[in-house]
C-alpha atoms as a PDB file:
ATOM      1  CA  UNK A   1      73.123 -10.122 107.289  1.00  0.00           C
ATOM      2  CA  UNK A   2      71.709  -6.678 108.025  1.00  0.00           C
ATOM      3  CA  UNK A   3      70.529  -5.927 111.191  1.00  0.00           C
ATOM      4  CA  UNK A   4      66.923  -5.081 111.237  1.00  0.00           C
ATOM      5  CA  UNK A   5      64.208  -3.500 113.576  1.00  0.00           C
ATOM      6  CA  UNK A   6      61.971  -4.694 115.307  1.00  0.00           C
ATOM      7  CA  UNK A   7      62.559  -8.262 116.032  1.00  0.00           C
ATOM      8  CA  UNK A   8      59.876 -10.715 115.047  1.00  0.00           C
ATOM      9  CA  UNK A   9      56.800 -10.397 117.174  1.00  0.00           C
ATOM     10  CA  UNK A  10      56.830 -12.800 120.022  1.00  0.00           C
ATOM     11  CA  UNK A  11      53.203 -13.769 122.146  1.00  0.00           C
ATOM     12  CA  UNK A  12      52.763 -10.924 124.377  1.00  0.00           C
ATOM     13  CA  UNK A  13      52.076 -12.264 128.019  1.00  0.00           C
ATOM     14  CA  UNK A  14      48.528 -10.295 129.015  1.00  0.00           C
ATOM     15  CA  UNK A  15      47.157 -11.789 132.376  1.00  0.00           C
ATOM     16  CA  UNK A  16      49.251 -13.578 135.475  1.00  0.00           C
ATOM     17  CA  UNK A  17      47.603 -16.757 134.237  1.00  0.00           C
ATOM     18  CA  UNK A  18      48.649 -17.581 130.817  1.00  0.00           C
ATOM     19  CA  UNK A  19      52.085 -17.821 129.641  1.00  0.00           C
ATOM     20  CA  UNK A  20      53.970 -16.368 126.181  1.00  0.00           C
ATOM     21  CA  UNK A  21      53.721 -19.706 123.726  1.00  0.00           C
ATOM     22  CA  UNK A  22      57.167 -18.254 122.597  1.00  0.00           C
ATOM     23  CA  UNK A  23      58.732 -18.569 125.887  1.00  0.00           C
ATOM     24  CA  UNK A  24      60.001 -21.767 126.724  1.00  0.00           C
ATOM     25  CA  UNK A  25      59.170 -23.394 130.203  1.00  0.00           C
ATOM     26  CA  UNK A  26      60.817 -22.357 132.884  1.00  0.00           C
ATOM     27  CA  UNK A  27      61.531 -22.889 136.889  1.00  0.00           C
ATOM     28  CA  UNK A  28      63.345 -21.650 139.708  1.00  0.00           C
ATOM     29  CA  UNK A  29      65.530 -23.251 141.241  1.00  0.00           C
ATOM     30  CA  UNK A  30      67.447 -23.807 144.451  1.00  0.00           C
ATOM     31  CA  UNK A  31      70.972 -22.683 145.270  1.00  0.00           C
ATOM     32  CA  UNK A  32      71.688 -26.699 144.794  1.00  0.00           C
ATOM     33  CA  UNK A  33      71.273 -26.996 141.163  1.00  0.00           C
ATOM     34  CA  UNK A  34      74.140 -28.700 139.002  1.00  0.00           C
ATOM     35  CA  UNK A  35      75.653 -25.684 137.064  1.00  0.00           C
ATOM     36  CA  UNK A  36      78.826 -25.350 135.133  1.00  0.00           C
ATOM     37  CA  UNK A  37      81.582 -24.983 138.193  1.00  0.00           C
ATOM     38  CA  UNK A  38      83.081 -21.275 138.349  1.00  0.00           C
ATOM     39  CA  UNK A  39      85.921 -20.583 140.490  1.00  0.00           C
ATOM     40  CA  UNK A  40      84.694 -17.176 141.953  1.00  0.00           C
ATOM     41  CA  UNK A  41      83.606 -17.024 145.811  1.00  0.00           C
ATOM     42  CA  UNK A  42      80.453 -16.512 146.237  1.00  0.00           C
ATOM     43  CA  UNK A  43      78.744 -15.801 149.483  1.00  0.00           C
ATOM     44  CA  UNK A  44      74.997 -17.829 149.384  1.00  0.00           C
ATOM     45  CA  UNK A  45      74.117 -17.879 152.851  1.00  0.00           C
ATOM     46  CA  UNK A  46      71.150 -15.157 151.976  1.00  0.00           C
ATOM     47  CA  UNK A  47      70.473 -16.375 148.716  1.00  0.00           C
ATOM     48  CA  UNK A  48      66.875 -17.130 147.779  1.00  0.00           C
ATOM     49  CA  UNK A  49      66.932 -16.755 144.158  1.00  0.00           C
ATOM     50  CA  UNK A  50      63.206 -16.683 144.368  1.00  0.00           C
ATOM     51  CA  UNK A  51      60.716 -13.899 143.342  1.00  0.00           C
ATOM     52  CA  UNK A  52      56.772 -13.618 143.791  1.00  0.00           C
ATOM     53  CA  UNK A  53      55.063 -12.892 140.011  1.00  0.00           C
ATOM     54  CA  UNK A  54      53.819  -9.696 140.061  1.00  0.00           C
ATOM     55  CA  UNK A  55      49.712  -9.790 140.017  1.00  0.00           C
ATOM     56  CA  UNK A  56      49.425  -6.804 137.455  1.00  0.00           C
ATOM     57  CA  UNK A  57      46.523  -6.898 134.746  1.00  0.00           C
ATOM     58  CA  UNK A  58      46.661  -5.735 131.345  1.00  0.00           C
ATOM     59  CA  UNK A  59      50.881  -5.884 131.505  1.00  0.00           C
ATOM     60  CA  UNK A  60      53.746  -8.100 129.810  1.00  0.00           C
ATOM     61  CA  UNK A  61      55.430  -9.870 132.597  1.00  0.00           C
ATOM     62  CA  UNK A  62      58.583 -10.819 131.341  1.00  0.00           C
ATOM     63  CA  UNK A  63      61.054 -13.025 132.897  1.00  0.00           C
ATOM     64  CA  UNK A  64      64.987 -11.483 133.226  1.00  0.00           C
ATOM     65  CA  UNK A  65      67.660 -14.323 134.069  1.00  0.00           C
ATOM     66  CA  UNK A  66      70.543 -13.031 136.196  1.00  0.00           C
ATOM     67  CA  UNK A  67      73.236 -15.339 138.333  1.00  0.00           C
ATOM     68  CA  UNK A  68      72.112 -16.196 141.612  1.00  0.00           C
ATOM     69  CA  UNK A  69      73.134 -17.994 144.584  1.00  0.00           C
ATOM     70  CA  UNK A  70      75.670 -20.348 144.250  1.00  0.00           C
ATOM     71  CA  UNK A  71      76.780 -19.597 141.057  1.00  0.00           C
ATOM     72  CA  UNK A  72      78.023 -16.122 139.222  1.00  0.00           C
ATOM     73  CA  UNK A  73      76.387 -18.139 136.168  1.00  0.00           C
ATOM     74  CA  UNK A  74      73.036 -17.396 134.738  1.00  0.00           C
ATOM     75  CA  UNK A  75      71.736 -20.843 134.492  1.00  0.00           C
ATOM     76  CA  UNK A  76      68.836 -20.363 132.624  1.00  0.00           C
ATOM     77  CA  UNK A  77      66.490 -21.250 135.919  1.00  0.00           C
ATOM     78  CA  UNK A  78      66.713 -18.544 138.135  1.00  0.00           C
ATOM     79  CA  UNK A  79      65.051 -15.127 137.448  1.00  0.00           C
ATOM     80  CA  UNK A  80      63.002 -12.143 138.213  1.00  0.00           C
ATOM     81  CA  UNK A  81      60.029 -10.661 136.846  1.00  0.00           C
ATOM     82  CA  UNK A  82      59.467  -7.263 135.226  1.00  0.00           C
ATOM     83  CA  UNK A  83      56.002  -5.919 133.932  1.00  0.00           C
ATOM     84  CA  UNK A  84      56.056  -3.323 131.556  1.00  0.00           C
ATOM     85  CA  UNK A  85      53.485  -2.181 129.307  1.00  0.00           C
ATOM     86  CA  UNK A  86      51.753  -4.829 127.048  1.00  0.00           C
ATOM     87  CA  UNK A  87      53.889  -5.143 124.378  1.00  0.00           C
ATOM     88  CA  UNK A  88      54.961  -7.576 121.136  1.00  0.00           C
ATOM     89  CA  UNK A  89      58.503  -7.064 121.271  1.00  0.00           C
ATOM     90  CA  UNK A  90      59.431  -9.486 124.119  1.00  0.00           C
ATOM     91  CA  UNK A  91      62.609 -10.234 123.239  1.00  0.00           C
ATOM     92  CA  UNK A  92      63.742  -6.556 122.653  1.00  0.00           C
ATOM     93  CA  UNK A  93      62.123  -5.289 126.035  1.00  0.00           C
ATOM     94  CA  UNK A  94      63.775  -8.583 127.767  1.00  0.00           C
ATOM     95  CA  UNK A  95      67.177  -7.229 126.961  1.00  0.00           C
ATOM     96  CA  UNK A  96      66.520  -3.833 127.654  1.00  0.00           C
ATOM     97  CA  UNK A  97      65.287  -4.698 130.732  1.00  0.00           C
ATOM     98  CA  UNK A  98      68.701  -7.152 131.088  1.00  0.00           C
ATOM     99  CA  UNK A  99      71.368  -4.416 130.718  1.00  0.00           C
ATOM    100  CA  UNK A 100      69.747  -2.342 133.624  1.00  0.00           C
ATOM    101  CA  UNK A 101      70.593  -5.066 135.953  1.00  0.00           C
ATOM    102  CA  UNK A 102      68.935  -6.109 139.269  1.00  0.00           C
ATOM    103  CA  UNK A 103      67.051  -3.624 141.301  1.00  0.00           C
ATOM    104  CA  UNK A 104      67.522  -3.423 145.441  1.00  0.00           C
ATOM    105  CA  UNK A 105      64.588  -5.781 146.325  1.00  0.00           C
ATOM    106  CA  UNK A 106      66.201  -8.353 143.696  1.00  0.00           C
ATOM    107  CA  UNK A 107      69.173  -8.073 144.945  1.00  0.00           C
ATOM    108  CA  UNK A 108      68.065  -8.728 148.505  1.00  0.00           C
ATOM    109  CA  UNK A 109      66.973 -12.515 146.656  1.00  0.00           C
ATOM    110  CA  UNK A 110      70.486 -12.722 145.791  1.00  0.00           C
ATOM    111  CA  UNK A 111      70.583 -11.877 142.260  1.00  0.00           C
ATOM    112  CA  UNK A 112      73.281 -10.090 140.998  1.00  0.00           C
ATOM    113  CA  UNK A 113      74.179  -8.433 137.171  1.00  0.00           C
ATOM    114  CA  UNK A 114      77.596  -8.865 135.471  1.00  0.00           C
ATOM    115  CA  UNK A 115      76.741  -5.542 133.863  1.00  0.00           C
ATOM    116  CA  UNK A 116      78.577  -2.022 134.892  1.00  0.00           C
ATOM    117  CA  UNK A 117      75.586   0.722 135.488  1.00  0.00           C
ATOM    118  CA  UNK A 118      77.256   2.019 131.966  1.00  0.00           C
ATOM    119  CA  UNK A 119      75.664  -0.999 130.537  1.00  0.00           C
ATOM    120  CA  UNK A 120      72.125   0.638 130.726  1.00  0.00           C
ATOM    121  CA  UNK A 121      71.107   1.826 127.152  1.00  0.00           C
ATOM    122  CA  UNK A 122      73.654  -0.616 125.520  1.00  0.00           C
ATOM    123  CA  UNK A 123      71.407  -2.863 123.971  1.00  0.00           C
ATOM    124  CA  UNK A 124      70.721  -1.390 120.247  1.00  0.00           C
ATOM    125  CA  UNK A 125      68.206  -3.898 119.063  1.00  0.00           C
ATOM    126  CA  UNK A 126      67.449  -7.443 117.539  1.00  0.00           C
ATOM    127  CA  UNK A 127      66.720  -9.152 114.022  1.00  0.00           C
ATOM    128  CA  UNK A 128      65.566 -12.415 113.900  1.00  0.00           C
ATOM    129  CA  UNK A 129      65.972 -14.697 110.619  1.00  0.00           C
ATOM    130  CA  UNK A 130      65.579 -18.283 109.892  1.00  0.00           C
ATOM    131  CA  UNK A 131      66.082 -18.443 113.823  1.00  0.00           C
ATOM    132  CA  UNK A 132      69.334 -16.922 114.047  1.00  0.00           C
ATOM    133  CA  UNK A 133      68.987 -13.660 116.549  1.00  0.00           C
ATOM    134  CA  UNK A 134      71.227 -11.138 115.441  1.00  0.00           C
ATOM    135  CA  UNK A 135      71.964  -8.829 118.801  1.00  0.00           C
ATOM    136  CA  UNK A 136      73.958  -5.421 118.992  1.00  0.00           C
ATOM    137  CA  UNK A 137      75.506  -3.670 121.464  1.00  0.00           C
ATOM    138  CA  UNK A 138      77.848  -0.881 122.306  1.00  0.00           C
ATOM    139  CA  UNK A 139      80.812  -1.321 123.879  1.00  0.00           C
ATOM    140  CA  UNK A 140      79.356  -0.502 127.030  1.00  0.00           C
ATOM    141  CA  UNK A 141      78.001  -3.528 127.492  1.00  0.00           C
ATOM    142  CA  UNK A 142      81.053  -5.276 128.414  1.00  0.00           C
ATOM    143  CA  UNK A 143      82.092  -5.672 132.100  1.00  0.00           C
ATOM    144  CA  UNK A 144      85.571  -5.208 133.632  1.00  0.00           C
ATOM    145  CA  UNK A 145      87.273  -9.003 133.018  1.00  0.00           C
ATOM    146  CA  UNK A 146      84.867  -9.733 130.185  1.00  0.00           C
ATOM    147  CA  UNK A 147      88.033 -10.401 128.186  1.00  0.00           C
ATOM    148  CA  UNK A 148      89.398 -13.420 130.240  1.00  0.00           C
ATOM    149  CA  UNK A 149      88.117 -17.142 130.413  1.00  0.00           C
ATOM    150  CA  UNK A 150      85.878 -16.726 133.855  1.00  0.00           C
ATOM    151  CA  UNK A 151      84.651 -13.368 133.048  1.00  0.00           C
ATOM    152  CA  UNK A 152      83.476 -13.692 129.054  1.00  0.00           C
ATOM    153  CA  UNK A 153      81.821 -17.151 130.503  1.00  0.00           C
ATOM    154  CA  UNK A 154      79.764 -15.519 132.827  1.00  0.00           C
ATOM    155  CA  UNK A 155      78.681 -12.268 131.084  1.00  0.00           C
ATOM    156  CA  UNK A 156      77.824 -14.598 128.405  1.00  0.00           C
ATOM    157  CA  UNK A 157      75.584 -17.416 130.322  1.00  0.00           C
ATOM    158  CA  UNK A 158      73.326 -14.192 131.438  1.00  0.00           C
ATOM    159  CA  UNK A 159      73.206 -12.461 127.473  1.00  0.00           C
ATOM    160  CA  UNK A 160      72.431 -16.385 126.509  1.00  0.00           C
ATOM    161  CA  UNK A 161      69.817 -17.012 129.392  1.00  0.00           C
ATOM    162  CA  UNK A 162      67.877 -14.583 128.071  1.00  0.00           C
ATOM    163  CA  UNK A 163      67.771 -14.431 124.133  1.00  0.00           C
ATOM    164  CA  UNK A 164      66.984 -18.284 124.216  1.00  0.00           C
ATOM    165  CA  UNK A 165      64.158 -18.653 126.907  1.00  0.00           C
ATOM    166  CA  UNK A 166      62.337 -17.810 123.577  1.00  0.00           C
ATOM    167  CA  UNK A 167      61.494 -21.251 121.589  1.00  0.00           C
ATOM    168  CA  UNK A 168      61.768 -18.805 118.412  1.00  0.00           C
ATOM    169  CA  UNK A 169      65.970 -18.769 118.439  1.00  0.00           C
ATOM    170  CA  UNK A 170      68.041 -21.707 117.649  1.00  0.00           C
ATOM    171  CA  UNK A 171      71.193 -19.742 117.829  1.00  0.00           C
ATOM    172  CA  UNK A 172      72.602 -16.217 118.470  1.00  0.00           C
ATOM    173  CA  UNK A 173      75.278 -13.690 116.628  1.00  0.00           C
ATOM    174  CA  UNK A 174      76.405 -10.986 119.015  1.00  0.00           C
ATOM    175  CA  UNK A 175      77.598  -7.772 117.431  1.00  0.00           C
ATOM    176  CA  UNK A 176      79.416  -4.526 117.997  1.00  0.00           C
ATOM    177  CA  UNK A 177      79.207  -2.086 115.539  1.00  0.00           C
ATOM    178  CA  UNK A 178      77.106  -4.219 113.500  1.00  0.00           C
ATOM    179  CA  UNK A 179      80.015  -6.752 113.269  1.00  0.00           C
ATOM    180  CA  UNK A 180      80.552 -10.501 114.981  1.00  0.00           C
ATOM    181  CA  UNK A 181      84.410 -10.121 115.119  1.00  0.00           C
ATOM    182  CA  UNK A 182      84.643  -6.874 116.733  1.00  0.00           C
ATOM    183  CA  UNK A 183      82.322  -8.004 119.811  1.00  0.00           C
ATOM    184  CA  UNK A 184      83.966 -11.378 120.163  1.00  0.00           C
ATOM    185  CA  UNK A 185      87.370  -9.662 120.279  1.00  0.00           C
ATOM    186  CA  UNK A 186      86.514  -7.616 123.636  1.00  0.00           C
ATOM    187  CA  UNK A 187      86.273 -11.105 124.894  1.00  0.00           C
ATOM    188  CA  UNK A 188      89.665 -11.949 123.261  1.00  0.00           C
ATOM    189  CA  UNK A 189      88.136 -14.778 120.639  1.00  0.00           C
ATOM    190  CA  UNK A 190      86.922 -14.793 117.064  1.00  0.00           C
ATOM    191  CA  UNK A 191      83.174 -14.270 116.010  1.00  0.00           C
ATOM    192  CA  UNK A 192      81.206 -17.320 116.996  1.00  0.00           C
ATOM    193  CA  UNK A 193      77.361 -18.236 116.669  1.00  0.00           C
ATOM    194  CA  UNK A 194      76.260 -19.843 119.711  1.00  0.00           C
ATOM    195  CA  UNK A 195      73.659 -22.274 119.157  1.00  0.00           C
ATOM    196  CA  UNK A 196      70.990 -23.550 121.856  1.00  0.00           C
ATOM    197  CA  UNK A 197      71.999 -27.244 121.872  1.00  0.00           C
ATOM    198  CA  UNK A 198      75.726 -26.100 122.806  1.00  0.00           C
ATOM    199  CA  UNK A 199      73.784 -23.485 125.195  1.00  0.00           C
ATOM    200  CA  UNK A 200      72.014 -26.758 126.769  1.00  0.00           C
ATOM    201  CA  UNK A 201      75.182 -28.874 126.989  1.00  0.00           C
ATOM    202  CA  UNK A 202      77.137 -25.916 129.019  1.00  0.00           C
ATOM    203  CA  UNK A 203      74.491 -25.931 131.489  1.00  0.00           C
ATOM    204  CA  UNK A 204      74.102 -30.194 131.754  1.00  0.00           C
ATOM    205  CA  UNK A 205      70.684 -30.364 131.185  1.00  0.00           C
ATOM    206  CA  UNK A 206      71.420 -32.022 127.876  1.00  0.00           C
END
């Protein structure tokens, strides 16, 4: 499969009061959600992993998932807004948006990104076919430990979080260099399509 541009246009989100069809339904949650168990200390005693919407007309308000609280996992629950300009292109701008990572006032939430600052500008783009997302990066987006079993499991839970809040992908290819095996090798494994009912089990909510 080639990789294309753009990927498929996705319901653009235009007031604070209606939400993208594409985008599946979401809430926050508390640091005292079940999540797959991760052996890394983490200090939650700040943690609020809760963010006000942003009241902005005439903008996209998108919805970036990053580990918070408890957890060093994105679980799919907990996540920050961004509004940009109004846009079609949700799912591109979402991972833009991703690989810049949290900003101060997020951060003061307790949100944190797996991502190096080098990670910015990774993201290349997205094709979507037959509801397979095909999603390139440079090498940059890998973090320091990405290529053991902790680390690749939590850089991955956030890139996952993200591509499949959108009802429109039923599974995702990750590529380097337009190829499956070369990004799945930085994480010391084989090329592997990750599909949203595996996505669902890792997280326990079935």
């Amino acid at each position: 499969h080639v990789l294309a541009a753009p990927d498929e246009a996705i319901p653009v989100r235009t007031s604070t009061t209606d939400a993208p069809e594409a985008v599946e339904e979401v809430t926050t949650t508390s640091t005292s959600t079940t999540v797959p168990a991760t052996t890394i200390p983490v200090d939650t005693s700040v943690a609020i992993c809760l963010e006000e919407e942003p009241d902005v007309a005439a903008a996209t308000i998108l919805q970036i998932y990053f580990p918070c609280g408890a957890t060093d996992l994105a679980t799919g629950q907990a996540y920050v807004y961004r509004a940009i300009p109004p846009t079609d292109l949700v799912l591109t701008t979402t991972m833009r948006e991703m690989t810049k990572g949290v900003e101060a006032d997020e951060a003061a939430l307790g949100f944190r990104s797996p991502f190096a600052a080098e990670a910015s500008g990774a993201f290349l783009g997205v094709s979507i076919s037959d509801g397979t997302a095909f999603v390139e990066f440079t090498d940059d987006i890998f973090p320091a430990g990405a290529d053991t079993a902790e680390g690749a499991q939590v850089f991955l839970s956030t890139l996952n979080a993200n591509v499949f809040q959108f009802d429109t992908v039923n599974q995702i290819e990750y590529r380097l260099g337009g190829s499956c095996d070369a990004f799945w090798q930085q994480l010391g494994g084989s090329c592997e399509v990750i599909t949203r009912s595996e996505w669902r089990s890792q997280q326990n909510t079935g």
